[in-house]
PDB file of N, CA and C in Angstrom:
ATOM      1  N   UNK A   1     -12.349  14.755  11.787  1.00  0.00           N
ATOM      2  CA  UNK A   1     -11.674  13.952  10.784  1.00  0.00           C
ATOM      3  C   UNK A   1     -11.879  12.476  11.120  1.00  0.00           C
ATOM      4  N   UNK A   2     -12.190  11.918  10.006  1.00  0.00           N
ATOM      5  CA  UNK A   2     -12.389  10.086  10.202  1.00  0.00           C
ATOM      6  C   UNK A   2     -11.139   9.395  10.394  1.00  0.00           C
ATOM      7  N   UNK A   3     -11.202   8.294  11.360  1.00  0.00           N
ATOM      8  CA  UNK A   3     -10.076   7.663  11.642  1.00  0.00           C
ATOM      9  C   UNK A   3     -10.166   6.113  11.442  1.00  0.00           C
ATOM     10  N   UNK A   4      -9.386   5.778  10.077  1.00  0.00           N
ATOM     11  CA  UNK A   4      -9.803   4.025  10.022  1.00  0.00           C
ATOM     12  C   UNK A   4      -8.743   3.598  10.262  1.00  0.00           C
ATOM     13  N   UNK A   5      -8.352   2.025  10.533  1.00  0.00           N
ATOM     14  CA  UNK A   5      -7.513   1.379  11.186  1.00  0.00           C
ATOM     15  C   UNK A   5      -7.670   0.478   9.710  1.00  0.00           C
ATOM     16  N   UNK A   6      -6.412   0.338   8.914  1.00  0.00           N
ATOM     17  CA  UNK A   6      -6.572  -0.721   7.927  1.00  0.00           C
ATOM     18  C   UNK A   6      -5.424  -1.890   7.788  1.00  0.00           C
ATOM     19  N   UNK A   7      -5.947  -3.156   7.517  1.00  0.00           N
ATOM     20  CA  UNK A   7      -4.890  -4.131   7.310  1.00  0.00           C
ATOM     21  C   UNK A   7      -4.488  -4.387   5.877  1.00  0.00           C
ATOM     22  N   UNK A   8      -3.332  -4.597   5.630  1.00  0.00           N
ATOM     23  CA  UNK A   8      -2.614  -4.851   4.555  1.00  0.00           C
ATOM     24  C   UNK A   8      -3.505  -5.328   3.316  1.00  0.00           C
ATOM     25  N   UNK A   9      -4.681  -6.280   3.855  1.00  0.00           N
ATOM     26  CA  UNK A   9      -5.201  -7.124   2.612  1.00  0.00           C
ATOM     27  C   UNK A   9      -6.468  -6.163   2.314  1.00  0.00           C
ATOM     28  N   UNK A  10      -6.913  -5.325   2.816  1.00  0.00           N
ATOM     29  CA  UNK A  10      -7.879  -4.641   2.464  1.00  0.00           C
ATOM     30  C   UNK A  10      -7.255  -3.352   1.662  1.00  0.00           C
ATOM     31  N   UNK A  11      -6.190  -3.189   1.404  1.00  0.00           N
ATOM     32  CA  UNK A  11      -5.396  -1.809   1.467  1.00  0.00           C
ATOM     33  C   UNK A  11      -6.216  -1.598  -0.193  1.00  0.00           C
ATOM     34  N   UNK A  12      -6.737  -0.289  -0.642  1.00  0.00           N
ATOM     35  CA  UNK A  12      -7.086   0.387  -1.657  1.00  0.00           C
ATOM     36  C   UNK A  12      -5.594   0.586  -2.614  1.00  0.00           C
ATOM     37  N   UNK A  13      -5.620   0.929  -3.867  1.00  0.00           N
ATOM     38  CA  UNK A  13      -4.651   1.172  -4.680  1.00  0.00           C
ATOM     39  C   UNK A  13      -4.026   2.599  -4.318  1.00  0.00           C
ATOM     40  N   UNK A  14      -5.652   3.667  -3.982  1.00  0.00           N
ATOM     41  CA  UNK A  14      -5.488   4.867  -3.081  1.00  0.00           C
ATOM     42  C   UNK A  14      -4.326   5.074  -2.326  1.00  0.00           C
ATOM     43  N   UNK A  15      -4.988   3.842  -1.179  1.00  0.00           N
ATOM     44  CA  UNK A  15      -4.272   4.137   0.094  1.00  0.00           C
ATOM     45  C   UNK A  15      -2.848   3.317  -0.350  1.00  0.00           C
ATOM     46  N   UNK A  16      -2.244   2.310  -0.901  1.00  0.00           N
ATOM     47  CA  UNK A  16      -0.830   2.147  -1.756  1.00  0.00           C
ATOM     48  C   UNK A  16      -0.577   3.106  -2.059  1.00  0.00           C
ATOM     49  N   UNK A  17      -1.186   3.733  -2.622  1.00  0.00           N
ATOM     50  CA  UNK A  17       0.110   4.897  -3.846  1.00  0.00           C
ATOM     51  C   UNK A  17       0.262   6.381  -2.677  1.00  0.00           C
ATOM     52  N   UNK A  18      -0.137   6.099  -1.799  1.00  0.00           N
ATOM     53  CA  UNK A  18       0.103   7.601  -0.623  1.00  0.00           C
ATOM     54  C   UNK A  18       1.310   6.511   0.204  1.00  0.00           C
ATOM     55  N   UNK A  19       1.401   5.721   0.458  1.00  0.00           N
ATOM     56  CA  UNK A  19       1.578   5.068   1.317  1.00  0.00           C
ATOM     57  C   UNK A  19       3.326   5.126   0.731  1.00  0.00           C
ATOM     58  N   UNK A  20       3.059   4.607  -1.035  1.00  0.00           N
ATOM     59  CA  UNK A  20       4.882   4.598  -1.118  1.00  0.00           C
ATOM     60  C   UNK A  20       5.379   6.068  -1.584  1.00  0.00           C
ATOM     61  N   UNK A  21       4.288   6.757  -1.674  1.00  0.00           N
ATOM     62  CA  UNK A  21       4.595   8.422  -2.037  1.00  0.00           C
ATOM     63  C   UNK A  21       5.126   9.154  -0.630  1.00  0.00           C
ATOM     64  N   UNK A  22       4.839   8.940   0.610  1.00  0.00           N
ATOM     65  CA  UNK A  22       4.751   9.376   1.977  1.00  0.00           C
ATOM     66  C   UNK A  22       6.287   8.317   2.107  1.00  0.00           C
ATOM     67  N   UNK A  23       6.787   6.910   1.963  1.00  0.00           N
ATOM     68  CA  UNK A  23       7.463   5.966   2.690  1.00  0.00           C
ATOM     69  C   UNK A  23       8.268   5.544   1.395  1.00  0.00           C
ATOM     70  N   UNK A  24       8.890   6.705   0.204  1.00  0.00           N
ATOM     71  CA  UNK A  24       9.652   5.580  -0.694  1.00  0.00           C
ATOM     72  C   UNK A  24      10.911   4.390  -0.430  1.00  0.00           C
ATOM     73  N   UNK A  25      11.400   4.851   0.720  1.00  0.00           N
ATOM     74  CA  UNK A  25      12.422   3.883   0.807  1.00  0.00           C
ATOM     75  C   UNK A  25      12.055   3.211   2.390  1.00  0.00           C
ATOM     76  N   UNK A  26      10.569   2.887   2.254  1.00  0.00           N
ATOM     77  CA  UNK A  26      10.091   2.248   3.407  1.00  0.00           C
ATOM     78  C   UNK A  26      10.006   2.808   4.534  1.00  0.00           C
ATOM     79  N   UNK A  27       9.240   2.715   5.525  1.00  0.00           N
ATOM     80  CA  UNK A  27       8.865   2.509   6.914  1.00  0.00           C
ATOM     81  C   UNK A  27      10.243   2.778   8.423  1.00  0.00           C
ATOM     82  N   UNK A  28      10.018   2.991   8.749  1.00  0.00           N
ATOM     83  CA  UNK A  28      11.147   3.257   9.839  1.00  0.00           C
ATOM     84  C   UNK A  28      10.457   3.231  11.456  1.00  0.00           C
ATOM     85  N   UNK A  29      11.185   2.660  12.482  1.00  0.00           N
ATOM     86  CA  UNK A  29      10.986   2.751  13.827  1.00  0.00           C
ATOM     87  C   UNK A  29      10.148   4.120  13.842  1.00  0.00           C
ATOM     88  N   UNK A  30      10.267   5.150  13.611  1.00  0.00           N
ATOM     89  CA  UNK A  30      10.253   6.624  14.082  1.00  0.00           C
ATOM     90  C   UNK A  30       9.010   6.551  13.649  1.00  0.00           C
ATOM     91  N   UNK A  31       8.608   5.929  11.973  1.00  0.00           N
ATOM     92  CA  UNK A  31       7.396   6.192  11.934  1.00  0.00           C
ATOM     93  C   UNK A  31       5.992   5.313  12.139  1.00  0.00           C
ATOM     94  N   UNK A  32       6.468   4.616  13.105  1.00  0.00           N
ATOM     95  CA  UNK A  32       5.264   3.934  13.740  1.00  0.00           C
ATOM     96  C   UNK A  32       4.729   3.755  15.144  1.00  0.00           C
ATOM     97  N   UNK A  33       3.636   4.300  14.215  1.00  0.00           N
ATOM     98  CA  UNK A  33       2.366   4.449  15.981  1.00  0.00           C
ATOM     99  C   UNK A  33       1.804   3.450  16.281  1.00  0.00           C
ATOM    100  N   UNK A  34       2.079   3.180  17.771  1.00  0.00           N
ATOM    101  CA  UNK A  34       1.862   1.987  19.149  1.00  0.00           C
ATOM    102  C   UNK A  34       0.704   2.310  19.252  1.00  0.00           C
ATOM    103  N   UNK A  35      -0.590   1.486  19.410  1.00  0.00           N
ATOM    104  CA  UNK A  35      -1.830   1.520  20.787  1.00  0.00           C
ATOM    105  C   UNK A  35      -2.267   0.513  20.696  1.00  0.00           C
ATOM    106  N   UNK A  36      -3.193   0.821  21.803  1.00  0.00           N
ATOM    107  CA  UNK A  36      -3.790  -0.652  21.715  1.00  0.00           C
ATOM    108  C   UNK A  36      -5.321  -0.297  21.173  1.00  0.00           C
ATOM    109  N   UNK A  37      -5.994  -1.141  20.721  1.00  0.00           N
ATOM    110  CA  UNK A  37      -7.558  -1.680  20.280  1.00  0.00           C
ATOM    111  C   UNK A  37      -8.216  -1.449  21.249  1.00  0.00           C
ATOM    112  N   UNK A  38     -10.141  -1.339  20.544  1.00  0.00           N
ATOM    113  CA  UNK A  38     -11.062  -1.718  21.921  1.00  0.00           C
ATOM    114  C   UNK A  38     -10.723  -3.145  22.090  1.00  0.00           C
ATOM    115  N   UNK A  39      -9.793  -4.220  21.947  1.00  0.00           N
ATOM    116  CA  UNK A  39      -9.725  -5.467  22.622  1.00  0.00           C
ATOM    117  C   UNK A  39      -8.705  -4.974  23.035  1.00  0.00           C
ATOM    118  N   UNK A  40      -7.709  -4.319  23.462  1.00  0.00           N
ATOM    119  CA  UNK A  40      -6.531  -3.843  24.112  1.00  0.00           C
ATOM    120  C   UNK A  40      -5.432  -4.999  23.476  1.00  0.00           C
ATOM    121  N   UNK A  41      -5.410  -5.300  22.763  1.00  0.00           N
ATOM    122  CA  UNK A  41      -4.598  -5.535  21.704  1.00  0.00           C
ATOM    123  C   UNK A  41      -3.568  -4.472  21.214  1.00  0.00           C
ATOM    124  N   UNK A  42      -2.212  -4.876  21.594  1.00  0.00           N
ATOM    125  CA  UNK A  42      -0.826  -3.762  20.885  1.00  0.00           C
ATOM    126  C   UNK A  42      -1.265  -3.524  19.216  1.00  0.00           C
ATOM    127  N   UNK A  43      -1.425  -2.487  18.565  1.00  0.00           N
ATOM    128  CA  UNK A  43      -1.306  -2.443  17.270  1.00  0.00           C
ATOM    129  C   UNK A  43      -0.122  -1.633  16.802  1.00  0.00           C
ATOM    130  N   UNK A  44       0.573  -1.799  15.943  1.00  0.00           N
ATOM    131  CA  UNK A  44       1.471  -0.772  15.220  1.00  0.00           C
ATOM    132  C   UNK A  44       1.326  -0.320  13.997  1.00  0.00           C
ATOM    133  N   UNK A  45       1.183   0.852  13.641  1.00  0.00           N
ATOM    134  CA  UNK A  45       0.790   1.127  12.151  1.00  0.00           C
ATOM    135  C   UNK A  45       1.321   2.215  11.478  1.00  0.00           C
ATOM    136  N   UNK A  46       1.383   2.768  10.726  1.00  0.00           N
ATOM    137  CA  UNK A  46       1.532   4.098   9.621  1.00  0.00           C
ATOM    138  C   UNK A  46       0.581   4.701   9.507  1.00  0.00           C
ATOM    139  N   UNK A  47       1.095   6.258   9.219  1.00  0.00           N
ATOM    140  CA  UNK A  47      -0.292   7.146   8.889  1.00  0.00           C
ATOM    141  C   UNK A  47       0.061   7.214   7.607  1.00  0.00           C
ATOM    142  N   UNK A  48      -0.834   7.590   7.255  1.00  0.00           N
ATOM    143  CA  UNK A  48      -1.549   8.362   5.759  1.00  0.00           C
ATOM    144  C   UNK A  48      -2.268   9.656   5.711  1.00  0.00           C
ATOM    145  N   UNK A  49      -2.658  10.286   5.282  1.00  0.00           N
ATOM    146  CA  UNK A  49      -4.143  11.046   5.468  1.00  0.00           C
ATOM    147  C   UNK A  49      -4.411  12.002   4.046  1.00  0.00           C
ATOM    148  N   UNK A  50      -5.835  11.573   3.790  1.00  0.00           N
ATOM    149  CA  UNK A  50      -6.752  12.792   3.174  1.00  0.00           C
ATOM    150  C   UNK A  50      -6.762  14.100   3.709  1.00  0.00           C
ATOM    151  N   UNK A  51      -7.840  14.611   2.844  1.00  0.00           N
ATOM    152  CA  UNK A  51      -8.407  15.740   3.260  1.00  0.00           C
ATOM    153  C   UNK A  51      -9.216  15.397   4.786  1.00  0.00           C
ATOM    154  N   UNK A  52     -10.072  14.031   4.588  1.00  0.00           N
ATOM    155  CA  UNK A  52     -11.119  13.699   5.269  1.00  0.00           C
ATOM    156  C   UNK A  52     -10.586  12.933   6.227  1.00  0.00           C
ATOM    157  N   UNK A  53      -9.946  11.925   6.428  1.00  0.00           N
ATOM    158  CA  UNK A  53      -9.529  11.005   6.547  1.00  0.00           C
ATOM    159  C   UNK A  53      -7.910  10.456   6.946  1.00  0.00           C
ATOM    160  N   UNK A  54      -7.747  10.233   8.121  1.00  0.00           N
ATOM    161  CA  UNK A  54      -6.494   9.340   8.877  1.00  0.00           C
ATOM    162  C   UNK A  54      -6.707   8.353   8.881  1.00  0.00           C
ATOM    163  N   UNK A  55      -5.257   7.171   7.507  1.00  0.00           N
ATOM    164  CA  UNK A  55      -5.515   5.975   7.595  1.00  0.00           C
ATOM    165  C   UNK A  55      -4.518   5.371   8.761  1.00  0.00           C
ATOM    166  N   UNK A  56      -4.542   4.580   9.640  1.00  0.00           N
ATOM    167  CA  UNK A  56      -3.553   3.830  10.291  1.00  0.00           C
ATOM    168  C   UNK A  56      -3.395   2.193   9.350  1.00  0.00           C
ATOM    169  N   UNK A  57      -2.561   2.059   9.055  1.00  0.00           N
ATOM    170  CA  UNK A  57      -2.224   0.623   8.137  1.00  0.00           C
ATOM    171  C   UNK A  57      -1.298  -0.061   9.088  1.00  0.00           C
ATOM    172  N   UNK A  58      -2.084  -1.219   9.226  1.00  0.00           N
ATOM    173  CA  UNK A  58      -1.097  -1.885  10.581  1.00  0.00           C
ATOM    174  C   UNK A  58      -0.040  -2.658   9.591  1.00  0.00           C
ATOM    175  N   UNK A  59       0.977  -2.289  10.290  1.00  0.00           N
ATOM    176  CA  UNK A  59       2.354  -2.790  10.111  1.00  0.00           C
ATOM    177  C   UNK A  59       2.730  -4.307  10.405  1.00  0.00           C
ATOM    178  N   UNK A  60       2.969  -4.953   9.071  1.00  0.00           N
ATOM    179  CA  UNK A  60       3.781  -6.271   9.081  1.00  0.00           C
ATOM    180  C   UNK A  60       4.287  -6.445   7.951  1.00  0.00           C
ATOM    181  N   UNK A  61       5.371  -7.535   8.278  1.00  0.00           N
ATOM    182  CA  UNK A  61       6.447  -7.847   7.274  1.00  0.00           C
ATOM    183  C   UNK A  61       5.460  -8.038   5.535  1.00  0.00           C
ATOM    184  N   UNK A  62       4.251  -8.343   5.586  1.00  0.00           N
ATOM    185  CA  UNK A  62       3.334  -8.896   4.815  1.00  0.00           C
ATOM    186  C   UNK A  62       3.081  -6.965   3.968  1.00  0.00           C
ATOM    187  N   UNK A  63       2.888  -5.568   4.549  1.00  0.00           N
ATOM    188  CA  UNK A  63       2.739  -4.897   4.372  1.00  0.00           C
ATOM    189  C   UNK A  63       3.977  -4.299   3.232  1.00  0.00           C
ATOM    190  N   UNK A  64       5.121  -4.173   4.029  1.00  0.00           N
ATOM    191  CA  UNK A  64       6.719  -3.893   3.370  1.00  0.00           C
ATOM    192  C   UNK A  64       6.523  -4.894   2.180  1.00  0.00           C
ATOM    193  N   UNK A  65       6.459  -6.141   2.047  1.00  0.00           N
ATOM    194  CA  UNK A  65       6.390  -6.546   0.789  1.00  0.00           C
ATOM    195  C   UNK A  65       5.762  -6.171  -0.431  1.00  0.00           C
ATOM    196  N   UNK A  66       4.051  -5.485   0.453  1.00  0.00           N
ATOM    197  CA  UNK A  66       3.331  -5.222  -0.974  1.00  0.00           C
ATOM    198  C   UNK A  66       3.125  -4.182  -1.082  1.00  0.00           C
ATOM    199  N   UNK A  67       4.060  -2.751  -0.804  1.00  0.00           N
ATOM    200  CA  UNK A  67       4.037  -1.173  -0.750  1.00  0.00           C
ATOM    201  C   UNK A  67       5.781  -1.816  -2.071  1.00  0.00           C
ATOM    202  N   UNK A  68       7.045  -2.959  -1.631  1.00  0.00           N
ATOM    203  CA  UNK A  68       7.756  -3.053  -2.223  1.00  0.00           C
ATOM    204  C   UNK A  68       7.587  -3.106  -4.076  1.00  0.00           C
ATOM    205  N   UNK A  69       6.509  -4.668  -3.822  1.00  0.00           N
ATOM    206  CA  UNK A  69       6.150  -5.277  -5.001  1.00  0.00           C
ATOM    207  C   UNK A  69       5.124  -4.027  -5.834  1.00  0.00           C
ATOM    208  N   UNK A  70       4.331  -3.103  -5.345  1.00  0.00           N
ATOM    209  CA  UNK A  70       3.412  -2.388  -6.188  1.00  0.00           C
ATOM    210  C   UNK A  70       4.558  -1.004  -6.521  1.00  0.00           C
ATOM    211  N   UNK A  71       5.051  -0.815  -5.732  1.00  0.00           N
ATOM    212  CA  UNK A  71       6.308  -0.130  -6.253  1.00  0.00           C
ATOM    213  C   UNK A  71       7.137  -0.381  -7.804  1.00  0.00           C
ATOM    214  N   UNK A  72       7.536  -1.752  -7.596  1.00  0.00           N
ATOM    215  CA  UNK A  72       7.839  -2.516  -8.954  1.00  0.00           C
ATOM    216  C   UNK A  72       7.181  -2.927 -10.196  1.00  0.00           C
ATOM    217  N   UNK A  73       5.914  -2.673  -9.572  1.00  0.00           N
ATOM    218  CA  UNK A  73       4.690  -2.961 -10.967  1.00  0.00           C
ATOM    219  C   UNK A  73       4.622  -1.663 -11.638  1.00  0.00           C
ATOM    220  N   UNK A  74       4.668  -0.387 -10.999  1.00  0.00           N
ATOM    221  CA  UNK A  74       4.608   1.080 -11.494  1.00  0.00           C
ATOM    222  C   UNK A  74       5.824   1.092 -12.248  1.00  0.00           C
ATOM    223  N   UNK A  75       6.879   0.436 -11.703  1.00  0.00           N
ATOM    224  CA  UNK A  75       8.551   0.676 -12.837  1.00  0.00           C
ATOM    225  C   UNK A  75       8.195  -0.346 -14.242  1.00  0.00           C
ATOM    226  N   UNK A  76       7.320  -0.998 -13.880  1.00  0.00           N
ATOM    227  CA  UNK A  76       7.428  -2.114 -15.421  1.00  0.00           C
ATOM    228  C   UNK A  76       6.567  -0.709 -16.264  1.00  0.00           C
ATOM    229  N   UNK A  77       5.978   0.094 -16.369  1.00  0.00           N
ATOM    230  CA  UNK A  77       5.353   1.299 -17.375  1.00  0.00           C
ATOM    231  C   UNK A  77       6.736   1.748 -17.617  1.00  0.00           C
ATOM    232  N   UNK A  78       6.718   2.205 -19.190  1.00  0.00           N
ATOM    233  CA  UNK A  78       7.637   3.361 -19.999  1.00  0.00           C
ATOM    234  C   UNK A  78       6.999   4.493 -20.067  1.00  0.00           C
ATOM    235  N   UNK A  79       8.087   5.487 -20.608  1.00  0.00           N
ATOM    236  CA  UNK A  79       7.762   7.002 -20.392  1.00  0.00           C
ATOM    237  C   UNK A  79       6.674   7.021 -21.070  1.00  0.00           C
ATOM    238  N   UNK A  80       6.504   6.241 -21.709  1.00  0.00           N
ATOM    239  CA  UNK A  80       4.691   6.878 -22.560  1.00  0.00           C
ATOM    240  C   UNK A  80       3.931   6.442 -22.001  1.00  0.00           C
ATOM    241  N   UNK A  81       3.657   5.335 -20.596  1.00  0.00           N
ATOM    242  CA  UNK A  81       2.727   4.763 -20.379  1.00  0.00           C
ATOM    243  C   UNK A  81       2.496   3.452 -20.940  1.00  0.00           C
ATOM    244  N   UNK A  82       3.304   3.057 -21.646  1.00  0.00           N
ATOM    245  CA  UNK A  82       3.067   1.342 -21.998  1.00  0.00           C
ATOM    246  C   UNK A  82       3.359   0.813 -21.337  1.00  0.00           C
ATOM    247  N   UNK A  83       2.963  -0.515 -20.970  1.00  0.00           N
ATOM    248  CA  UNK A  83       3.306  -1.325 -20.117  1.00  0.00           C
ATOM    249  C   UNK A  83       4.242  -2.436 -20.920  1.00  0.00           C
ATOM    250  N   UNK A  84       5.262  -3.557 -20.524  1.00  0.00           N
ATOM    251  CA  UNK A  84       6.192  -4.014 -21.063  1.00  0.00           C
ATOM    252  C   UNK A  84       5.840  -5.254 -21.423  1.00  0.00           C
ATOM    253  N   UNK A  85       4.764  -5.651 -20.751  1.00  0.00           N
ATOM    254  CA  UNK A  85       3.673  -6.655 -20.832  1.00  0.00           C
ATOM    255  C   UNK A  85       3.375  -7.470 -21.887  1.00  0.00           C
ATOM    256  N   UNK A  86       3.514  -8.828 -22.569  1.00  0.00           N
ATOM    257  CA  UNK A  86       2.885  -9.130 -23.815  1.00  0.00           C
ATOM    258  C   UNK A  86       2.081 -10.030 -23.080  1.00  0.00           C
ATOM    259  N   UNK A  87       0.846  -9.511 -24.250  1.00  0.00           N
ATOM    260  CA  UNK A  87      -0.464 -10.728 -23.798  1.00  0.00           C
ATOM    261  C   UNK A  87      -0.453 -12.117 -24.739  1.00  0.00           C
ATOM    262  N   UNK A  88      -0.799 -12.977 -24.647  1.00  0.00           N
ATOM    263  CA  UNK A  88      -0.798 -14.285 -25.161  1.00  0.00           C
ATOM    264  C   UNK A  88      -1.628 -13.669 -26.292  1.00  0.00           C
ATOM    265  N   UNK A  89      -1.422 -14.554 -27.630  1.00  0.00           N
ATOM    266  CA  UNK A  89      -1.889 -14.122 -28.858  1.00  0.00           C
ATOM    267  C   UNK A  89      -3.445 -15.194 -28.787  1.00  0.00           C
ATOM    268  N   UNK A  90      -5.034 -14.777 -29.297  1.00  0.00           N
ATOM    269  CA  UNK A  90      -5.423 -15.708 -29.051  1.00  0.00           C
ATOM    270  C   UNK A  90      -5.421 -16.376 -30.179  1.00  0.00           C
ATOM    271  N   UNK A  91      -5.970 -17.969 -29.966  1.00  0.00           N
ATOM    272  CA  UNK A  91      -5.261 -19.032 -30.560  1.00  0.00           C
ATOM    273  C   UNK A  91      -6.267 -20.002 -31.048  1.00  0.00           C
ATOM    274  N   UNK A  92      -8.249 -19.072 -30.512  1.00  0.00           N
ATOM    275  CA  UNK A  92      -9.269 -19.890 -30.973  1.00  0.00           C
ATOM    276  C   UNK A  92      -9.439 -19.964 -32.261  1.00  0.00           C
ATOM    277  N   UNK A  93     -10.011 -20.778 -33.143  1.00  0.00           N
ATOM    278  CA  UNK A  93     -10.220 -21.263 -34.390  1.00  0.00           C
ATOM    279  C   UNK A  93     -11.653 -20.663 -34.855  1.00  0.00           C
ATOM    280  N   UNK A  94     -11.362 -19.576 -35.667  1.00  0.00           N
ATOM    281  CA  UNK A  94     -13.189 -18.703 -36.002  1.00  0.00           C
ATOM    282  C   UNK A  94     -13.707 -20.052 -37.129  1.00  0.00           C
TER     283      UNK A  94
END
């Protein structure tokens, strides 16, 4: 099984939507794994996993915000799938 190490700003929509499906009311002491790097660098992170694939997503305050905020973008959709969204009307002159 493949093992990637990912940071917050690279994170896939994928690896988001397992991430608040696995952690809905966030992250906890219990679920984060300590090691260190080939620079022996402390890392702390979360799992995930595929079929194929163990993601570790290193953990920071920067992470909890945007598992929070993409959380909140999925509540702006209604039961049919619309979004609540209005787009600017355009306003060029044919």
């Amino acid at each position: 099984m493949k093992r990637v190490i990912v940071d917050y700003k690279k994170l896939t929509n994928e690896i988001l939507t397992m991430l608040v499906e696995k952690y809905p009311d966030g992250y906890g002491d219990d679920d984060i794994i300590r090691f260190r790097n080939a620079n022996n660098e402390s890392i702390e992170a979360v799992e995930v996993r595929t079929d194929e694939t163990i993601y570790l997503v290193k953990v920071s305050t920067k992470l909890a915000d945007t598992m929070e905020n993409f959380e909140e973008d999925d509540d702006d959709f209604d039961a049919e799938g619309n979004d609540d969204l209005q787009l600017p009307e355009d306003n060029e002159d044919a």
